[in-house]
C-alpha atoms as a PDB file:
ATOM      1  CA  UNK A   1     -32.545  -8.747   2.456  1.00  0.00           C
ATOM      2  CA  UNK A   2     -28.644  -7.968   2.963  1.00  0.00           C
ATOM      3  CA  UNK A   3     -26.418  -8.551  -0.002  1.00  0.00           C
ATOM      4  CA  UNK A   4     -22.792  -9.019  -0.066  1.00  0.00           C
ATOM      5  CA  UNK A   5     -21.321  -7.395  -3.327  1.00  0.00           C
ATOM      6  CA  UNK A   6     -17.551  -8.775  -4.347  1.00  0.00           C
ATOM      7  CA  UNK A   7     -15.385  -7.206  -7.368  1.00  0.00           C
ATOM      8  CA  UNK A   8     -13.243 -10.181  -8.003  1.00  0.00           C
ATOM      9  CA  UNK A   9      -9.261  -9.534  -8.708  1.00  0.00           C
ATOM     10  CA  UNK A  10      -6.263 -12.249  -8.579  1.00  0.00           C
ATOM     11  CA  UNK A  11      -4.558 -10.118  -6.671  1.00  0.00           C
ATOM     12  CA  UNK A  12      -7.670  -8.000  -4.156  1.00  0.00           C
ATOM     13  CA  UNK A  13     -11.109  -8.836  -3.598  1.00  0.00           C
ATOM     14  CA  UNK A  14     -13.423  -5.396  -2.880  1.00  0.00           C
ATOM     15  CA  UNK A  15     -16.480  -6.098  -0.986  1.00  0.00           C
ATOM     16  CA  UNK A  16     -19.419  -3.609  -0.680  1.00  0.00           C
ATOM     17  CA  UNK A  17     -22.610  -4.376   1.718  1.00  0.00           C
ATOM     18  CA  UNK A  18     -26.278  -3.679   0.726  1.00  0.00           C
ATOM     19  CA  UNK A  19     -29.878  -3.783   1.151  1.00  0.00           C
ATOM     20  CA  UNK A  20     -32.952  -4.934  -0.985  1.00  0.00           C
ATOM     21  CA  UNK A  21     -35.008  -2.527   1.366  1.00  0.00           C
ATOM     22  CA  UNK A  22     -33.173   0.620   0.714  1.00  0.00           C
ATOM     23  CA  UNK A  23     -31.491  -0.437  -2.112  1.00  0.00           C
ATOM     24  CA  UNK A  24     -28.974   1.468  -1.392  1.00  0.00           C
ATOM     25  CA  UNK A  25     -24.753  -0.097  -1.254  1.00  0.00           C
ATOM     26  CA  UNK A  26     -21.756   0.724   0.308  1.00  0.00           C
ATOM     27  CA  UNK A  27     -17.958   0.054  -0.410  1.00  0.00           C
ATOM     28  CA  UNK A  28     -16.842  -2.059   2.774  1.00  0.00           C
ATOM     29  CA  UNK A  29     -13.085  -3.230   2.781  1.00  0.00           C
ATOM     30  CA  UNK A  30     -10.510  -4.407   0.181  1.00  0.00           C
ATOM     31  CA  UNK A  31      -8.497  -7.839   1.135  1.00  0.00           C
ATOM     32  CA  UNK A  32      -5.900  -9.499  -0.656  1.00  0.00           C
ATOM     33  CA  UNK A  33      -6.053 -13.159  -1.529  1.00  0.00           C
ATOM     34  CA  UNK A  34      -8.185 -16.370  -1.797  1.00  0.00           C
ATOM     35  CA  UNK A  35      -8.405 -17.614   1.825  1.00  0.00           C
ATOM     36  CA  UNK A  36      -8.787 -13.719   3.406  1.00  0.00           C
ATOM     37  CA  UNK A  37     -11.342 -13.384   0.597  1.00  0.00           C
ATOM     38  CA  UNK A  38     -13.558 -16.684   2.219  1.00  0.00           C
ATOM     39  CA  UNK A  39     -12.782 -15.589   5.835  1.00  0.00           C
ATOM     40  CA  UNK A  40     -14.176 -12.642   5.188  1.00  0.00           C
ATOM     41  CA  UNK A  41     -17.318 -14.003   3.479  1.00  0.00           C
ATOM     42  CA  UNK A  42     -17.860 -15.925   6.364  1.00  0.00           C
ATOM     43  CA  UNK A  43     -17.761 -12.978   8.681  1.00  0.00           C
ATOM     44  CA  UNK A  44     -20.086 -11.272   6.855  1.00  0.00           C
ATOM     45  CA  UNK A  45     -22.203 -13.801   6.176  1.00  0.00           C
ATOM     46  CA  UNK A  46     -22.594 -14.881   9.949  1.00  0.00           C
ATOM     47  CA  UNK A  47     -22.298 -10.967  11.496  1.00  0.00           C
ATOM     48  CA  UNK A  48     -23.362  -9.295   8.714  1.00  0.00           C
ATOM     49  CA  UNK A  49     -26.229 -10.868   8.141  1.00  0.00           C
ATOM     50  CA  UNK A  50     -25.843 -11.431   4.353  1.00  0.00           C
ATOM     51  CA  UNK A  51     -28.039 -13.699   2.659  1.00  0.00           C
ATOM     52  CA  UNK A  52     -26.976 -13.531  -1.100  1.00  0.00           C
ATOM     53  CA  UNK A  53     -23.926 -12.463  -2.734  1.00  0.00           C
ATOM     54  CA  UNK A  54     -23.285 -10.503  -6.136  1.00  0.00           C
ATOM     55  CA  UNK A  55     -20.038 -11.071  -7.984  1.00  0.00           C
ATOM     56  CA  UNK A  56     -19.469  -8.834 -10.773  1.00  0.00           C
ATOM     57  CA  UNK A  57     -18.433 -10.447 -13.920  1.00  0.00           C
ATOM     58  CA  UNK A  58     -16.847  -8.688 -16.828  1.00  0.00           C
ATOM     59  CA  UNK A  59     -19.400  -9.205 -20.111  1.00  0.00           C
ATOM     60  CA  UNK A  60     -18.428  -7.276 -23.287  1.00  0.00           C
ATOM     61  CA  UNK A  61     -20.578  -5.991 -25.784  1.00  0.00           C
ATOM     62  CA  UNK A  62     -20.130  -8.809 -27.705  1.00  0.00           C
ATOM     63  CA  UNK A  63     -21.510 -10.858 -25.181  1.00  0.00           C
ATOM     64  CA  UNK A  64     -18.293 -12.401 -24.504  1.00  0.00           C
ATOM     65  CA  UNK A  65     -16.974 -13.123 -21.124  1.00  0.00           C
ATOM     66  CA  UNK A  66     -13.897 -11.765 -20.233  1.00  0.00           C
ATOM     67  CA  UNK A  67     -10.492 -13.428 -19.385  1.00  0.00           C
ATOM     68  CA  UNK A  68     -11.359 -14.025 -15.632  1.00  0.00           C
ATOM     69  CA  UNK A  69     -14.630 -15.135 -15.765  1.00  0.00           C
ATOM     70  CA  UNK A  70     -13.440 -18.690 -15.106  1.00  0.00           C
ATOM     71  CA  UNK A  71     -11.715 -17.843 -12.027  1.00  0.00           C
ATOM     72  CA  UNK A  72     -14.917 -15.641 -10.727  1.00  0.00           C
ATOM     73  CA  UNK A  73     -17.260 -18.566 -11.488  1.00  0.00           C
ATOM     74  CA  UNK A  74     -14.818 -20.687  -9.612  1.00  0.00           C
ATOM     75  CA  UNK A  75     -14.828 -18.377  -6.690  1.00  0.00           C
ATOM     76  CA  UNK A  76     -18.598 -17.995  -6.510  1.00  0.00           C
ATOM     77  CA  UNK A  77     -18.994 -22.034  -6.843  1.00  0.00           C
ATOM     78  CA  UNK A  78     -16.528 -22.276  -3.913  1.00  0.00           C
ATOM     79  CA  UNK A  79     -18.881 -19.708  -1.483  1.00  0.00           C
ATOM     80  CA  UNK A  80     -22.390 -21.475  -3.026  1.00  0.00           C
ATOM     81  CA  UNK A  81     -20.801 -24.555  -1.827  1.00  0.00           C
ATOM     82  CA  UNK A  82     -19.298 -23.176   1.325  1.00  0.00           C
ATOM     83  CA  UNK A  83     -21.209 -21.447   2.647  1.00  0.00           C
ATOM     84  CA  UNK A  84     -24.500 -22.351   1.374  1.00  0.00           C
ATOM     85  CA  UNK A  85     -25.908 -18.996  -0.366  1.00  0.00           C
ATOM     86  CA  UNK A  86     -26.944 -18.325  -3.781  1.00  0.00           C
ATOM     87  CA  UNK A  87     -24.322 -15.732  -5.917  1.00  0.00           C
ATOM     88  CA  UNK A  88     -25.819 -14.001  -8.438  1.00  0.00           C
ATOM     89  CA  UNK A  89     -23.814 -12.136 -10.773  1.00  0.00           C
ATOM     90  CA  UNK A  90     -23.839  -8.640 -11.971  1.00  0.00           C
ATOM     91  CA  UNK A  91     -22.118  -7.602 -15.232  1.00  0.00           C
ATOM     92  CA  UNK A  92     -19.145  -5.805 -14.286  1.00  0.00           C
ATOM     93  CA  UNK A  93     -17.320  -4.358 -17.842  1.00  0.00           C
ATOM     94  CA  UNK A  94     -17.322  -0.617 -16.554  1.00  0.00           C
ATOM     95  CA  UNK A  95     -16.695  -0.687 -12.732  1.00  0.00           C
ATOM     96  CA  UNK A  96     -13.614  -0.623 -12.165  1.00  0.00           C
ATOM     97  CA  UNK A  97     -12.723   2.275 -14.951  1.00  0.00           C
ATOM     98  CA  UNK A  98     -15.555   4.325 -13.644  1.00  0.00           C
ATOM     99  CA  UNK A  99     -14.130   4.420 -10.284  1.00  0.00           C
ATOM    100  CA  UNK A 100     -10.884   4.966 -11.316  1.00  0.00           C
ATOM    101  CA  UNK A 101     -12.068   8.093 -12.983  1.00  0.00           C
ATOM    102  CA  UNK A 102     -13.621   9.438  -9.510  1.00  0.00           C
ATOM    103  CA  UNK A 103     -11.590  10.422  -6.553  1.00  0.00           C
ATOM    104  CA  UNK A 104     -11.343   7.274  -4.963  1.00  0.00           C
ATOM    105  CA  UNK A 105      -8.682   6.398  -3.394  1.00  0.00           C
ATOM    106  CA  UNK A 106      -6.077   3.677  -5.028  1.00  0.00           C
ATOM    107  CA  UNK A 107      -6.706   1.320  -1.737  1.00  0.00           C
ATOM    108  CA  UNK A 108     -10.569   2.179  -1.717  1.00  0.00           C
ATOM    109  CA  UNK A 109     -10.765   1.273  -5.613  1.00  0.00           C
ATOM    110  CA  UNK A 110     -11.886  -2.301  -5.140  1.00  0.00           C
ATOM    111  CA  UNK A 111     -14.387  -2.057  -2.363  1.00  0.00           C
ATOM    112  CA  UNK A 112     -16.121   1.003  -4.510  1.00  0.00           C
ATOM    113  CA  UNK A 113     -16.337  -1.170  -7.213  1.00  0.00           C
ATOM    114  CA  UNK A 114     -17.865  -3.928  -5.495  1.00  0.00           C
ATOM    115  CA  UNK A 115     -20.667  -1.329  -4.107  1.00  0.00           C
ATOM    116  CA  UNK A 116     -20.835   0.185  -8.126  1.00  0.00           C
ATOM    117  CA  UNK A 117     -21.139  -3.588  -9.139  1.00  0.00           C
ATOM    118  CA  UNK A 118     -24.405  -4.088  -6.400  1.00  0.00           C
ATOM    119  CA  UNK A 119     -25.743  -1.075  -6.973  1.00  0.00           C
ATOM    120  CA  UNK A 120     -25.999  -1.978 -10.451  1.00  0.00           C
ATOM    121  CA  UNK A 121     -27.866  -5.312  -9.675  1.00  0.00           C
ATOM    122  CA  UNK A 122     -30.154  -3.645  -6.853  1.00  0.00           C
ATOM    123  CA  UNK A 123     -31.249  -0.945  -9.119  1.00  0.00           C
ATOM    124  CA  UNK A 124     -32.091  -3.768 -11.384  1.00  0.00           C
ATOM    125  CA  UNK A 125     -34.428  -5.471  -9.196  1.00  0.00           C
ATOM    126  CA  UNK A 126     -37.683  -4.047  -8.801  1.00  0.00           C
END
């Protein structure tokens, strides 16, 4: 099954595409804003293939949520309803640092994120 992987930002959205088969994910594009965000959803939903998303949501330690949780849960409602496919989400806390520390570049940052933050759920999934 193909999975669409989305880091979440107010100000860019990084996608990443994978596979349950080879559960394996790659860093697609970065776009910035809402509506680019569901166009490109949509295109990657209908050429794509995708037939689940994961949205990577920041959980501390704690347990607690982080600051934009509400507007990720928002998001994710908006594509369920949309759209009509199931988000699933992925707990996100380190993916964004950890890229930041590789030799991404700034532009790449989000997308590689997005594929860190579905890698993370498809090596979950056995």
């Amino acid at each position: 099954m193909k999975l669409l992987g989305i880091d979440y930002g107010t100000k860019r959205i990084g996608f990443a595409m994978g596979d349950t088969d080879q559960k394996i994910a790659f860093p697609r594009d970065v776009v910035e804003g809402h509506v680019k965000a569901l166009d490109y959803v949509d295109r990657m939903i209908d050429y794509e293939g995708a037939q689940k998303v994961v949205m990577g949501i920041p959980v501390r330690h704690s347990g607690e949520e982080g600051r934009l949780t509400p507007d990720i849960r928002a998001f994710a409602k908006e594509v369920t309803e949309k759209f009509g496919v199931e988000v699933l989400f992925q707990n996100e806390i380190f993916s964004t640092k950890a890229i930041q520390q590789g030799t991404v570049s700034k532009d790449k940052t989000d997308a590689a994120s997005a594929a860190l933050i579905l890698q993370s759920y498809l090596d979950s999934v056995k």
